[in-house]
C-alpha atoms as a PDB file:
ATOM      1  CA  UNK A   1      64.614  39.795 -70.894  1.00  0.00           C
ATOM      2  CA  UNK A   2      61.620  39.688 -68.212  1.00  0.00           C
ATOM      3  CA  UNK A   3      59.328  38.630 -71.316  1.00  0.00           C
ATOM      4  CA  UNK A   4      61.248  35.421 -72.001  1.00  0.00           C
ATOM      5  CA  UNK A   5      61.407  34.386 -68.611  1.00  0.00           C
ATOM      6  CA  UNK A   6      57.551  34.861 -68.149  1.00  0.00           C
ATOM      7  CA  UNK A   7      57.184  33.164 -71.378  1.00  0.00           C
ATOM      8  CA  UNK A   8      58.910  30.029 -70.262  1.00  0.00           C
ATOM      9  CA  UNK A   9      57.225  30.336 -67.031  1.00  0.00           C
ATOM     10  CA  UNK A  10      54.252  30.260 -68.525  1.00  0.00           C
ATOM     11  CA  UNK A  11      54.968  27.609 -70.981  1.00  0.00           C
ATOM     12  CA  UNK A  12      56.041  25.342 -68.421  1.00  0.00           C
ATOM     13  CA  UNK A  13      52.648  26.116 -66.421  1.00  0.00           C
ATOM     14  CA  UNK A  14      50.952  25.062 -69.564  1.00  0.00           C
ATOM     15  CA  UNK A  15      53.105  21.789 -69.696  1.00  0.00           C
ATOM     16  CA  UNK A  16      52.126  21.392 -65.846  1.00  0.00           C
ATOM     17  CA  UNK A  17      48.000  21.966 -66.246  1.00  0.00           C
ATOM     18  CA  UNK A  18      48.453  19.987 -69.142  1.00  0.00           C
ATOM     19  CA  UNK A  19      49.901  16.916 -67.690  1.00  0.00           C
ATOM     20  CA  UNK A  20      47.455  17.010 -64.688  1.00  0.00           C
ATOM     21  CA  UNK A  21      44.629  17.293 -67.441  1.00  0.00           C
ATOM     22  CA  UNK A  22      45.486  13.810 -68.778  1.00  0.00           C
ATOM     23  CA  UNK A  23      45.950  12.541 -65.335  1.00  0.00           C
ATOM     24  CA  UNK A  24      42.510  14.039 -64.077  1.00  0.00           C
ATOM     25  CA  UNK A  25      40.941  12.594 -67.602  1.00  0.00           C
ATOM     26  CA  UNK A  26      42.590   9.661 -66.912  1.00  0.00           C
ATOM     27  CA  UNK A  27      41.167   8.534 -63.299  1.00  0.00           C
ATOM     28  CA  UNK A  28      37.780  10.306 -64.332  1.00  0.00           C
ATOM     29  CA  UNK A  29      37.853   6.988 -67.112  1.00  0.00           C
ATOM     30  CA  UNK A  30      39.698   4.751 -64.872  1.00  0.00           C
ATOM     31  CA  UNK A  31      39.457   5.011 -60.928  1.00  0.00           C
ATOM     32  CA  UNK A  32      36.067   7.315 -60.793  1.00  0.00           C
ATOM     33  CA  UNK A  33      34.024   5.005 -63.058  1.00  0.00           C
ATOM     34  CA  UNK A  34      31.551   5.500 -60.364  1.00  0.00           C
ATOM     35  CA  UNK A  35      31.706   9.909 -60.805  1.00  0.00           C
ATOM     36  CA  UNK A  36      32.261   9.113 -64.392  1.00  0.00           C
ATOM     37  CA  UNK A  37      28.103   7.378 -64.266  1.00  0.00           C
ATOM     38  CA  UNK A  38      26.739   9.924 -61.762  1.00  0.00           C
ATOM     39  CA  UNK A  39      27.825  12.660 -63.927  1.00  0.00           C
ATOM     40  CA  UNK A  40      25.712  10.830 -67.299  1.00  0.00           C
ATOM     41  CA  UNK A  41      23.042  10.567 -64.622  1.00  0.00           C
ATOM     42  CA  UNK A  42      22.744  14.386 -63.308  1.00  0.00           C
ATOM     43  CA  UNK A  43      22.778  14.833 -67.031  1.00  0.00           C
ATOM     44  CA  UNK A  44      19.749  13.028 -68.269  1.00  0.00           C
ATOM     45  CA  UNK A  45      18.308  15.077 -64.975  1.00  0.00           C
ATOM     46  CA  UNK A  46      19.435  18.179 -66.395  1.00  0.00           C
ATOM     47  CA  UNK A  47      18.376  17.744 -69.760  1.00  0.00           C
ATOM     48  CA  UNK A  48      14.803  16.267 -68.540  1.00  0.00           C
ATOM     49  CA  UNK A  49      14.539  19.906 -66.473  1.00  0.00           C
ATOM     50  CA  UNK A  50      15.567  22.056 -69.383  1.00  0.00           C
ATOM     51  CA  UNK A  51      12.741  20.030 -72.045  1.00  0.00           C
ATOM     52  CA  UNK A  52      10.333  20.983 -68.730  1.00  0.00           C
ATOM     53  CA  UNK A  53      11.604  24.907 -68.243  1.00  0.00           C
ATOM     54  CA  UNK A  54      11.616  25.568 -72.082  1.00  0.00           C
ATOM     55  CA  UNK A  55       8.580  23.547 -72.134  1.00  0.00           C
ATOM     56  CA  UNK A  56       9.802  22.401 -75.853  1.00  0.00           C
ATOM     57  CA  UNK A  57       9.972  18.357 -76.795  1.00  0.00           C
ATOM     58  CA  UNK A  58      13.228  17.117 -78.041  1.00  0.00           C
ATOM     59  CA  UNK A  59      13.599  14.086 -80.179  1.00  0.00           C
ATOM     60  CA  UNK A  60      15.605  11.263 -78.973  1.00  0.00           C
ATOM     61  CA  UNK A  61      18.598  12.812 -80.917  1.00  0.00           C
ATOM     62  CA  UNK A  62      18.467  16.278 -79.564  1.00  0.00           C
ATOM     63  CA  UNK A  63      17.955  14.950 -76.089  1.00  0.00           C
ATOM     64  CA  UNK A  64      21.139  12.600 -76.493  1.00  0.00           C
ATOM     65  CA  UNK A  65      22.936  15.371 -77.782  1.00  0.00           C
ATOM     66  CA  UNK A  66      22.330  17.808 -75.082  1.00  0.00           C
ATOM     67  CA  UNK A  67      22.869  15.201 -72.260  1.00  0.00           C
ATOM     68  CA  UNK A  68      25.990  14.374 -74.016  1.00  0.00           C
ATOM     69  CA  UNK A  69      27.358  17.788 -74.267  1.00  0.00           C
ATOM     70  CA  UNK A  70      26.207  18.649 -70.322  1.00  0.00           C
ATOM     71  CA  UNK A  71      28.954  15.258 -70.119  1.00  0.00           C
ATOM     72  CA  UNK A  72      31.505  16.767 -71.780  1.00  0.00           C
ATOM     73  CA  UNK A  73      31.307  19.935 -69.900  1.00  0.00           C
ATOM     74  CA  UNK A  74      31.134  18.686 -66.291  1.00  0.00           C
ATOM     75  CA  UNK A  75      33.978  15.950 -67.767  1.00  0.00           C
ATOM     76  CA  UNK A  76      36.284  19.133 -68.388  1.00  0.00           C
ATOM     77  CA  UNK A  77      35.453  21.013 -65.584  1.00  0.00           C
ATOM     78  CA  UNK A  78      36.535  18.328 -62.972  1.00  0.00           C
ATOM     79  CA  UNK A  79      39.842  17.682 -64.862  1.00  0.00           C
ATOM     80  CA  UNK A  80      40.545  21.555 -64.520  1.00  0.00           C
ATOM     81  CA  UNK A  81      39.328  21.492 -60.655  1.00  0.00           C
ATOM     82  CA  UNK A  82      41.970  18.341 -60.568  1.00  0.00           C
ATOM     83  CA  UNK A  83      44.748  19.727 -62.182  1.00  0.00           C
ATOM     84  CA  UNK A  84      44.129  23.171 -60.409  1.00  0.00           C
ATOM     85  CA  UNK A  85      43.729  21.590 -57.454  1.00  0.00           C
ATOM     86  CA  UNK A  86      46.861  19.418 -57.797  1.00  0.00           C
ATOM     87  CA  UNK A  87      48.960  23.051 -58.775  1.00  0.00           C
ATOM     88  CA  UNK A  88      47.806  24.525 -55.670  1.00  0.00           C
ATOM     89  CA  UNK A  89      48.608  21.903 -53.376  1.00  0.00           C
ATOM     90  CA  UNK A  90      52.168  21.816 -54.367  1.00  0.00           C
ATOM     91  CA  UNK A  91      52.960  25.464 -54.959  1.00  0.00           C
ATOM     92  CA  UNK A  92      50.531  25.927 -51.783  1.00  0.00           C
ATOM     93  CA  UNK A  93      49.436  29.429 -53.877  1.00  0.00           C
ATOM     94  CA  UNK A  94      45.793  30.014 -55.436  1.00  0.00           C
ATOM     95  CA  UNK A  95      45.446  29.589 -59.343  1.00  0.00           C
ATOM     96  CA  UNK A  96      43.302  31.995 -60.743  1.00  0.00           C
ATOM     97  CA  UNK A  97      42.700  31.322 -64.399  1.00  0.00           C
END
């Protein structure tokens, strides 16, 4: 019996992070147009110091590529520091994942 109840607790966790995904997603596109840029920029940074660290060129495709996946990353990483941040706030409890 204490397996389904931590099953639905845990499946309505996973409803919760997932909702405040979308919503951190969503005002990373919408509101924080502004993060959204500086994030593209500390990427074309990043990428610049890993062509100068591996001291290996990149074509215009690779470098595109990388800076776009550096995006991607730091895109998901604030939507899980939002929605983390948003479950700790109301449950006033650290979320360790």
């Amino acid at each position: 019996m204490a397996k389904i109840s931590n099953n639905e607790n845990m499946s309505e966790f996973e409803r919760t992070i997932r909702e405040y995904l979308r919503q951190g997603r969503a005002r990373l596109a919408n509101e924080l147009a502004g993060t959204r840029e500086a994030i593209k920029l500390i990427a074309k940074e990043k990428t610049r110091d890993f062509i100068k660290i591996m001291d290996k060129g990149l074509d215009k495709e690779e470098r595109e590529f990388l800076s776009e996946l550096i995006v991607a990353s730091m895109c998901q990483s604030f939507c899980y520091g939002y929605g983390i941040g948003k479950i700790e706030g109301r449950t006033d409890k650290k979320v360790y994942l």
